[in-house]
C-alpha atoms as a PDB file:
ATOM      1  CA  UNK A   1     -20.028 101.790 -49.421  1.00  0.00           C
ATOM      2  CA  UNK A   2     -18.838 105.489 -50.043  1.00  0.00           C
ATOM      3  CA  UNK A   3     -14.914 104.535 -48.945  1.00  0.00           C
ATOM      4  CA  UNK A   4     -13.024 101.354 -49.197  1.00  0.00           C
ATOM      5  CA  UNK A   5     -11.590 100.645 -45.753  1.00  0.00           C
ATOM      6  CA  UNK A   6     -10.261  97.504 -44.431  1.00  0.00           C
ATOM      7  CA  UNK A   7     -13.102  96.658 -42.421  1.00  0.00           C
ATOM      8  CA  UNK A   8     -15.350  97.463 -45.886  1.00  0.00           C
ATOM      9  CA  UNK A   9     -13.102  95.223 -47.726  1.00  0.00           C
ATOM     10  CA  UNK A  10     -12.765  92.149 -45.756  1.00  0.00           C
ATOM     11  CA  UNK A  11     -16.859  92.163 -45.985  1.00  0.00           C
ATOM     12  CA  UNK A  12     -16.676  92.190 -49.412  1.00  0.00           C
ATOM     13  CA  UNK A  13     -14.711  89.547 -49.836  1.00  0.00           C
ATOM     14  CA  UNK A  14     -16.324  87.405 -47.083  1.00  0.00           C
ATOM     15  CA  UNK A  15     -19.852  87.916 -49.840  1.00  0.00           C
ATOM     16  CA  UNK A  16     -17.719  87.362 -52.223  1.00  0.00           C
ATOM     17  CA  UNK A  17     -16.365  83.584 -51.234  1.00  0.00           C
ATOM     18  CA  UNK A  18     -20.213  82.941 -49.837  1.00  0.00           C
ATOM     19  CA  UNK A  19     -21.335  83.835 -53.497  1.00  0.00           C
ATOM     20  CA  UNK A  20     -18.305  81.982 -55.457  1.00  0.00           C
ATOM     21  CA  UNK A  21     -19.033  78.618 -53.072  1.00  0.00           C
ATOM     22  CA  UNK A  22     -22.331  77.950 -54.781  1.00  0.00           C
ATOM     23  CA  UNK A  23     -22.551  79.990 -57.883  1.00  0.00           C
ATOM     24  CA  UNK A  24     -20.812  78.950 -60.794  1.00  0.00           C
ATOM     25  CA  UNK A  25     -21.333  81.730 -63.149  1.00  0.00           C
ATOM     26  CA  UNK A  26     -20.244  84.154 -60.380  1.00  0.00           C
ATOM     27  CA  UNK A  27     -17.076  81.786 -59.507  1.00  0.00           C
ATOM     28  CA  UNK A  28     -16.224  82.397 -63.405  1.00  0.00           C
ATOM     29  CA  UNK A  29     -16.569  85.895 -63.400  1.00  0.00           C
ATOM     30  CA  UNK A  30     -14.676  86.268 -60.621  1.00  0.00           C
ATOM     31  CA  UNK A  31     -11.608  84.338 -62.242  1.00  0.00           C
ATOM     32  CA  UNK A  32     -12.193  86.424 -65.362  1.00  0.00           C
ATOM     33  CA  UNK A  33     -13.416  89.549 -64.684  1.00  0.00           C
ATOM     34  CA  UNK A  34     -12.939  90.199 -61.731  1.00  0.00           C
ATOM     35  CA  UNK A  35     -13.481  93.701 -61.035  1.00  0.00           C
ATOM     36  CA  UNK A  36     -17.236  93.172 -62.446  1.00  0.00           C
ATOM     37  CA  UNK A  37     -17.716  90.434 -59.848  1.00  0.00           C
ATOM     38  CA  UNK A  38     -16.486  93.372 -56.834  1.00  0.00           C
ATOM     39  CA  UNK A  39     -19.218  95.607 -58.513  1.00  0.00           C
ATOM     40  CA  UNK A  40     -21.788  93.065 -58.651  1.00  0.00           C
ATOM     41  CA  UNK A  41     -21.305  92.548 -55.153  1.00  0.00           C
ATOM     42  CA  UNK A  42     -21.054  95.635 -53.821  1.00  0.00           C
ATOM     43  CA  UNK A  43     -22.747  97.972 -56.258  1.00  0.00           C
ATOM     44  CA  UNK A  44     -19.897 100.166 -56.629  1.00  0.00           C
ATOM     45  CA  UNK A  45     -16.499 100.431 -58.746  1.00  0.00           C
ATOM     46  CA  UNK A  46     -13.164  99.744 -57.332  1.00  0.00           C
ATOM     47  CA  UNK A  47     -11.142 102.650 -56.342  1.00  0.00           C
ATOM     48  CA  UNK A  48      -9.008 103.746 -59.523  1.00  0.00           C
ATOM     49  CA  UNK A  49      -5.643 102.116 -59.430  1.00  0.00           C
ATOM     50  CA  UNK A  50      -7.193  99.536 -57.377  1.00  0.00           C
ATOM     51  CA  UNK A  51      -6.626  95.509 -59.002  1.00  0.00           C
ATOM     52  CA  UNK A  52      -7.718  92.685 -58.115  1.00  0.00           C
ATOM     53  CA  UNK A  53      -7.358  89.310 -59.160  1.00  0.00           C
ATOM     54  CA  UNK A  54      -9.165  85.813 -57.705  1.00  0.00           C
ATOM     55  CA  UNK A  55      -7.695  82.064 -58.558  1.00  0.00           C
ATOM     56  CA  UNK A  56      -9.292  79.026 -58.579  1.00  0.00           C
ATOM     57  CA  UNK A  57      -7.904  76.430 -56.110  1.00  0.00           C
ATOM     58  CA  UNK A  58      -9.527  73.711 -57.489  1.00  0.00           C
ATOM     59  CA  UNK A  59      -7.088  70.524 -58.206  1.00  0.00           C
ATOM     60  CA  UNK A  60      -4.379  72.196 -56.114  1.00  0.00           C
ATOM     61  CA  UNK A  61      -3.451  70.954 -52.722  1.00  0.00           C
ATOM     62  CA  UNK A  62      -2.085  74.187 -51.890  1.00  0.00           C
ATOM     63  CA  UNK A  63      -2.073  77.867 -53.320  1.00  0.00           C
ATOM     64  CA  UNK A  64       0.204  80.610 -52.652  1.00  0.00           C
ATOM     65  CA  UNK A  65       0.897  83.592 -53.840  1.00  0.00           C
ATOM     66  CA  UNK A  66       4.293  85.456 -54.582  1.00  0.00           C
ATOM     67  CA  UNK A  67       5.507  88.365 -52.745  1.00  0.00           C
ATOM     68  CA  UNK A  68       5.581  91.335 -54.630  1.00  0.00           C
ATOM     69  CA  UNK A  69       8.523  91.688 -57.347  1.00  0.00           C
ATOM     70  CA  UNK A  70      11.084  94.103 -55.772  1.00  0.00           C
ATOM     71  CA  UNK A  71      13.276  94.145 -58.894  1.00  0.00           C
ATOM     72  CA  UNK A  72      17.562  93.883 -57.976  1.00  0.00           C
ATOM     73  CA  UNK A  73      16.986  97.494 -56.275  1.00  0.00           C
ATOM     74  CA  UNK A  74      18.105  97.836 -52.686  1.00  0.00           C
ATOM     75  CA  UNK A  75      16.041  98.130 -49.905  1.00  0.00           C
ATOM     76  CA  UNK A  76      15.127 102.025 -48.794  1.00  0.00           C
ATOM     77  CA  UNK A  77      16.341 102.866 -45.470  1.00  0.00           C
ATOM     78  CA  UNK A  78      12.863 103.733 -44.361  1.00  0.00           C
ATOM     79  CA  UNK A  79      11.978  99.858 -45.262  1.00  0.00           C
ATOM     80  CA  UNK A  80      15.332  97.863 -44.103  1.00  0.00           C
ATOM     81  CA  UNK A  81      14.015 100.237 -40.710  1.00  0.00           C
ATOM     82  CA  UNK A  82      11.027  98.390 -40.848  1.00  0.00           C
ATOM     83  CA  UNK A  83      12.375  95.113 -41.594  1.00  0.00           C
ATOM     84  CA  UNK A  84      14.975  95.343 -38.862  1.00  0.00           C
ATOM     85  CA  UNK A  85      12.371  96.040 -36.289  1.00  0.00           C
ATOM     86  CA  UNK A  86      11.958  99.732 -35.779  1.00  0.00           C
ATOM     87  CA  UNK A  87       8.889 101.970 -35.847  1.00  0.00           C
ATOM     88  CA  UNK A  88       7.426 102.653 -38.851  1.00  0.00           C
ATOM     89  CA  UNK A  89       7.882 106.583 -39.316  1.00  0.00           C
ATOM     90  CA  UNK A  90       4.429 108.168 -39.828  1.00  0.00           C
ATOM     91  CA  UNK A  91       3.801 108.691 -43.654  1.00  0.00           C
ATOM     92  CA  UNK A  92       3.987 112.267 -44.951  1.00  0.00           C
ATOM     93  CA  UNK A  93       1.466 113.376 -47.348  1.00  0.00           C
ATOM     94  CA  UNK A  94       4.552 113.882 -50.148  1.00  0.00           C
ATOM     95  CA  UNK A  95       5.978 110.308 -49.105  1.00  0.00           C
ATOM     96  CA  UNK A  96       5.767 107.981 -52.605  1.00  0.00           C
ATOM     97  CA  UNK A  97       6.440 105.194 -50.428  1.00  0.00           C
ATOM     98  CA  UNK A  98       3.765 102.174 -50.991  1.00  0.00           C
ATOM     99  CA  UNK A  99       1.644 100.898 -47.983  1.00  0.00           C
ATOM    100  CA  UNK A 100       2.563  97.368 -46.235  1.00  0.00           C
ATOM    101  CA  UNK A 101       0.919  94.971 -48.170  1.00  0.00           C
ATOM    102  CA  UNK A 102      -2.335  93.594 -46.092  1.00  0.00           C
ATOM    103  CA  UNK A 103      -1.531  89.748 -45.616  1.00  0.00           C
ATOM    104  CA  UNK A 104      -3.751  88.667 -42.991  1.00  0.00           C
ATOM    105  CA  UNK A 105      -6.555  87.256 -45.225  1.00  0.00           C
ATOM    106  CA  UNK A 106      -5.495  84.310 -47.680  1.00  0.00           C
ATOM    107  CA  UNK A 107      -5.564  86.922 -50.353  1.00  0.00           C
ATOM    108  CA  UNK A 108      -2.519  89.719 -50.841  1.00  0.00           C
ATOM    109  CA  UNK A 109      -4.195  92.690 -51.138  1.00  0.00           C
ATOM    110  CA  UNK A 110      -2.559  96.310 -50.807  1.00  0.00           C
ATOM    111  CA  UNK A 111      -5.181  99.196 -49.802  1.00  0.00           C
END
């Protein structure tokens, strides 16, 4: 896998669960190291920058995961557009504005 798309990922992670279902030693690394389980998997690193991080739902009726900490800062006007219901403007290559977090697997994961 030469780049990490969204289609790329969401394969990954689909070997990933099959693996962690019925190994145990891979289910551990994954909670503990979990960049080494990716690699194992897929043969490759994760992009720099890139975390990720797996939890056990075992004993839990439910799981879920917090939304990103925004801090006490106001929202940009380019996200309160977003919010409100308008286009998303088209990012420029100098915009330091982070991507929409990916939230349709059960899994937060920002690409």
């Amino acid at each position: 896998m030469s780049q990490w798309t969204q289609e790329s990922m969401n394969e990954v992670l689909n070997d990933i669960y099959r693996k962690a279902a019925t190994d145990k030693a891979f289910r551990q690394l994954c909670l503990s190291q979990p960049e080494s389980a990716v690699k194992q998997v897929t043969n490759q690193a994760l992009p720099e920058g890139f975390t990720v991080r797996f939890i056990d739902n075992a004993g839990a009726d439910a799981t879920f995961v917090l939304p990103d900490y925004l801090g006490d800062s106001e929202l940009s006007d380019a996200q309160l557009e977003a919010v409100v219901g308008g286009k998303k403007k088209k990012k420029d290559k100098d915009d330091d504005d982070d991507e929409a977090p990916f939230t349709g697997m059960p899994f937060h994961c920002k690409l």
